[in-house]
Protein backbone atom coordinates (compact mmCIF):
# COMPACT_ATOMS: atom_id res chain seq x y z
CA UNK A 1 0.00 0.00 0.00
CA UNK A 2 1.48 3.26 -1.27
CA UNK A 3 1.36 5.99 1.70
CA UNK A 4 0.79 9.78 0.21
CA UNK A 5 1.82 12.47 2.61
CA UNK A 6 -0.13 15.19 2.67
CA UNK A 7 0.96 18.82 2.02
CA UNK A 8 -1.15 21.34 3.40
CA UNK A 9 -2.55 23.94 0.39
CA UNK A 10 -0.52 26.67 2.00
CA UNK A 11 2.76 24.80 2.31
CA UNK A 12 2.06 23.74 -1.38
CA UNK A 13 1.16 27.77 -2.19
CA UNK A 14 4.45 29.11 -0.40
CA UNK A 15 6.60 26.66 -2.57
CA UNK A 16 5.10 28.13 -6.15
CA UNK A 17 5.48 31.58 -5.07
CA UNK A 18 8.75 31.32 -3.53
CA UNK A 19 10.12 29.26 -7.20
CA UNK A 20 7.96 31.90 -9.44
CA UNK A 21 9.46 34.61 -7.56
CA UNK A 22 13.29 33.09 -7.44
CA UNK A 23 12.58 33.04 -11.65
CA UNK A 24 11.21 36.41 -11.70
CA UNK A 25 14.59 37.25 -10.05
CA UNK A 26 16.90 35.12 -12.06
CA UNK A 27 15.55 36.83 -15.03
CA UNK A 28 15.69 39.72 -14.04
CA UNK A 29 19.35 39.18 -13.15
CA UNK A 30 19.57 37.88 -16.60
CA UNK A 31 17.83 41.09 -18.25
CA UNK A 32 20.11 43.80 -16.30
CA UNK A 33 23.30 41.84 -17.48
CA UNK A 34 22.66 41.66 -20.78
CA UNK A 35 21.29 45.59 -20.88
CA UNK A 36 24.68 46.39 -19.25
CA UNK A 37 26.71 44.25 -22.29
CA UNK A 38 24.55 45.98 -24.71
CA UNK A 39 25.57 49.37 -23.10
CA UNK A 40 29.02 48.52 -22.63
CA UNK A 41 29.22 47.65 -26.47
CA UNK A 42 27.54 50.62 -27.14
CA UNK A 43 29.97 52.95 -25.46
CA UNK A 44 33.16 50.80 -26.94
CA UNK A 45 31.77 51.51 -30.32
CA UNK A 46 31.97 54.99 -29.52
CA UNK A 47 35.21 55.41 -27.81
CA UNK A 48 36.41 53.58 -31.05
CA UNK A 49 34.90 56.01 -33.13
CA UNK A 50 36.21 58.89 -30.81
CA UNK A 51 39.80 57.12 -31.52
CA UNK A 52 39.23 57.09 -35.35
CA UNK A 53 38.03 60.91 -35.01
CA UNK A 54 41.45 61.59 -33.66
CA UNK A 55 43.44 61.17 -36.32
CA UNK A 56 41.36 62.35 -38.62
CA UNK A 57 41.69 65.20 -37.69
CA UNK A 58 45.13 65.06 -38.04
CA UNK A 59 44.99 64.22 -41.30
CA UNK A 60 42.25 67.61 -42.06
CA UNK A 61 44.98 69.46 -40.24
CA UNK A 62 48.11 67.95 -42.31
CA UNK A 63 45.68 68.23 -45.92
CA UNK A 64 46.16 71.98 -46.36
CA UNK A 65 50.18 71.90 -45.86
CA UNK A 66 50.35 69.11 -48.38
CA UNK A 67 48.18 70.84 -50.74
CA UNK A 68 49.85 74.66 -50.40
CA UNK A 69 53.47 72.27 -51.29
CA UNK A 70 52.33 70.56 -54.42
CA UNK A 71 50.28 73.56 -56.04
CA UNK A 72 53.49 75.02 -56.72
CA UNK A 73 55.19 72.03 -58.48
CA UNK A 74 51.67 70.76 -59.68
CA UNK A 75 49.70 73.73 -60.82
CA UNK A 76 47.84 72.19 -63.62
CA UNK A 77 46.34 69.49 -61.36
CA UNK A 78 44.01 72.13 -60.09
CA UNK A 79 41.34 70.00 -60.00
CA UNK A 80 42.35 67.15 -57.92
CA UNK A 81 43.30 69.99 -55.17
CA UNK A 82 39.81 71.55 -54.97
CA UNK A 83 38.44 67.84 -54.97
CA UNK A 84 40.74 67.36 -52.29
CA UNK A 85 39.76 70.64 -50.31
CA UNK A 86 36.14 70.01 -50.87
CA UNK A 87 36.09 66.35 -49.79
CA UNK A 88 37.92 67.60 -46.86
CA UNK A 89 35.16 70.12 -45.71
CA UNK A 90 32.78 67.31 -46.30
CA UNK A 91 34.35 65.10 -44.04
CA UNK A 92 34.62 67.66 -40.98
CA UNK A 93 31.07 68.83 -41.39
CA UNK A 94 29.28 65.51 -41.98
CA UNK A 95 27.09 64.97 -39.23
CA UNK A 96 27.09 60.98 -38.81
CA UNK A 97 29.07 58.24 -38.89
CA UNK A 98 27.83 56.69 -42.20
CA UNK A 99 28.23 60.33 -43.82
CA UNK A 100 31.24 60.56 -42.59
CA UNK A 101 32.63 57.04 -43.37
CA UNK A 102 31.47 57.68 -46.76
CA UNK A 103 33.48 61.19 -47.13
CA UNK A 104 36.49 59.42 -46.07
CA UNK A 105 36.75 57.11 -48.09
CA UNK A 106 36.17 59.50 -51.18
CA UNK A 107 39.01 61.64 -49.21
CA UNK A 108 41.19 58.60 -48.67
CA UNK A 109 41.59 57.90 -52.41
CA UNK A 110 41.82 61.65 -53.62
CA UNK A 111 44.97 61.60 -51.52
CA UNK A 112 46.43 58.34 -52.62
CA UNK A 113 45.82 60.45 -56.22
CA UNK A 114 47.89 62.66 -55.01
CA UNK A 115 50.57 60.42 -53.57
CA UNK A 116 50.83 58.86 -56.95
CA UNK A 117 50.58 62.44 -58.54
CA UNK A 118 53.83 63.41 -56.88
CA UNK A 119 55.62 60.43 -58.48
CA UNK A 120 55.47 62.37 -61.61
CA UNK A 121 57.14 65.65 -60.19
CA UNK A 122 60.84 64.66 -58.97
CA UNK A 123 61.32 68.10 -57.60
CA UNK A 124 58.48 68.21 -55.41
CA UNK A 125 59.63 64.38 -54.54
CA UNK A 126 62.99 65.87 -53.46
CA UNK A 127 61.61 68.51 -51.48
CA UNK A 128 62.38 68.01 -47.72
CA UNK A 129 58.85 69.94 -46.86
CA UNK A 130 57.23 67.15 -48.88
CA UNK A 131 58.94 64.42 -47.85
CA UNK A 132 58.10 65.55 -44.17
CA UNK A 133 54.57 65.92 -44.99
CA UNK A 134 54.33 62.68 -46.92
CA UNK A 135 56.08 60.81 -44.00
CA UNK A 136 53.50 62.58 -41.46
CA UNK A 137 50.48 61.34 -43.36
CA UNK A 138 51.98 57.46 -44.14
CA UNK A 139 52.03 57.87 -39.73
CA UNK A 140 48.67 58.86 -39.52
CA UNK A 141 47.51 56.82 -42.72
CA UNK A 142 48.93 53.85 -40.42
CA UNK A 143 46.87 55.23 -37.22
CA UNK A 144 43.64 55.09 -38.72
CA UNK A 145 44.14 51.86 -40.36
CA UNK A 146 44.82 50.43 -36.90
CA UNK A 147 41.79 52.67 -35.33
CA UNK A 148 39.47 51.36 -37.84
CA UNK A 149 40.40 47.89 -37.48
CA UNK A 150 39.70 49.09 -33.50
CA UNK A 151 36.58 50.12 -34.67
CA UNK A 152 34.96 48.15 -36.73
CA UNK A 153 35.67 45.26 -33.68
CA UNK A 154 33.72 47.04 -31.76
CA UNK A 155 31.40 47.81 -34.47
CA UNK A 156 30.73 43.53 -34.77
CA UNK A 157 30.69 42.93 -31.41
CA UNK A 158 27.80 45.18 -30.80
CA UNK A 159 26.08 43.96 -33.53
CA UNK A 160 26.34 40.49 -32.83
CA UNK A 161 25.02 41.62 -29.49
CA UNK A 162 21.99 42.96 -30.87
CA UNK A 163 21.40 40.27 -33.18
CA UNK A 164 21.37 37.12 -30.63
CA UNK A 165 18.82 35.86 -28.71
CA UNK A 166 17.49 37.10 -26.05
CA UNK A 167 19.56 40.02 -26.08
CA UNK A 168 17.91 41.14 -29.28
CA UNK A 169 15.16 41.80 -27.13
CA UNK A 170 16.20 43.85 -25.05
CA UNK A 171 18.35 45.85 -27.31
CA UNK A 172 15.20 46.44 -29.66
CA UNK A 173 12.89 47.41 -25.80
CA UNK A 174 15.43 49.81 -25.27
CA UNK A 175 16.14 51.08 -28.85
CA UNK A 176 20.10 50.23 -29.13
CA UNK A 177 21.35 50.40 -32.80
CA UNK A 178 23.65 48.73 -34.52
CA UNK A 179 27.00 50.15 -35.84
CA UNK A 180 28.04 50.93 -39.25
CA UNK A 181 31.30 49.69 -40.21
CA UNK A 182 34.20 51.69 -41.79
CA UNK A 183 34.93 49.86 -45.02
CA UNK A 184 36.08 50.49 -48.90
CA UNK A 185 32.84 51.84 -50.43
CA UNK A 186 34.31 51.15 -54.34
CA UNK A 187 35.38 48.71 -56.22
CA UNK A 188 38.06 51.09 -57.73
CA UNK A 189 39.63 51.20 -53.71
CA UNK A 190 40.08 47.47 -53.86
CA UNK A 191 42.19 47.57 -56.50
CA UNK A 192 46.03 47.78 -56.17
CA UNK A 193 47.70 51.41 -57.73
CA UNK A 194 50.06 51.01 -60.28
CA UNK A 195 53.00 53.19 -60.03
CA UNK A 196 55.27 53.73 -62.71
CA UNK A 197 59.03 55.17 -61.49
């Protein structure tokens, strides 16, 4: 013969509530840990924008020395300077990140134009102001490479983040957006530069 014990209801009542509760609290344990990921992603993201921002504007600051040196050896590539100096005011006064990825990458090839430009002028090649600037701009060049690389880390980290489950559900309660990456917009940026010496 099988023997039940017996349970009275509020015994039994006491025991739901006190497991519904400890699950209310485990998930809500759950939920502020992954809001504080998708806020810490967040804020890497923009510290590795702020980073890329940097030397950027190094590079607006260095543009107008390197363009005052070539127009004298170069004054019939008029045109690639004012593309230069108006890609440049783009860049500074675009307003997001997409806008401004997008500006620098139209920037980042006008100067490599340039770079390759020079080739064709030995004098402005051998001048020690050029050289100087050239070297200062292969240094920051280099910078933002590594700041983008940075970046754009951050930039997939967030969004995987934001894309997984159940942390997409929070992110999308609480409105958190994924990042844009900084990458080649054109085909014609893929492509190695031929320079001919």
């Amino acid at each position: 013969m099988i023997e039940y014990s017996y349970l009275p209801p509020t015994y039994l009542n006491m025991t739901i509530l006190t497991i519904i509760g400890l699950l209310l609290l485990l998930l809500l344990i759950c939920a502020v840990m992954i809001y504080n990921q998708l806020v810490k992603k967040k804020n890497l993201m923009k510290e590795g924008w702020s980073g890329i921002d940097v030397y950027l504007k190094k590079r607006y600051d260095l543009i107008p020395n390197l363009i005052e040196t070539v127009k004298g050896y170069a004054t019939h590539e008029q045109q690639l300077m004012e593309n230069i100096t108006r890609l440049r005011s783009t860049a500074i006064q675009s307003s997001t990140n997409q806008e401004k990825i997008v500006a620098e990458n139209g920037l980042s090839q006008s100067i490599g134009q340039l770079m390759i430009l020079a080739e064709n002028y030995p004098d402005l090649k051998a001048n020690t102001n050029f050289q100087q600037l050239q070297s200062q701009l292969e240094t920051i060049e280099s910078e933002i490479e590594m700041s983008r690389r940075y970046y754009n880390g951050t930039v997939r980290e967030n969004n995987i983040l934001i894309e997984s489950f159940p942390s997409n559900l929070l992110a999308n309660a609480f409105n958190f957006q994924q990042g844009a990456f900084f990458e080649i917009q054109h085909q014609e940026e893929r492509e190695n530069k031929n320079i001919s010496f």
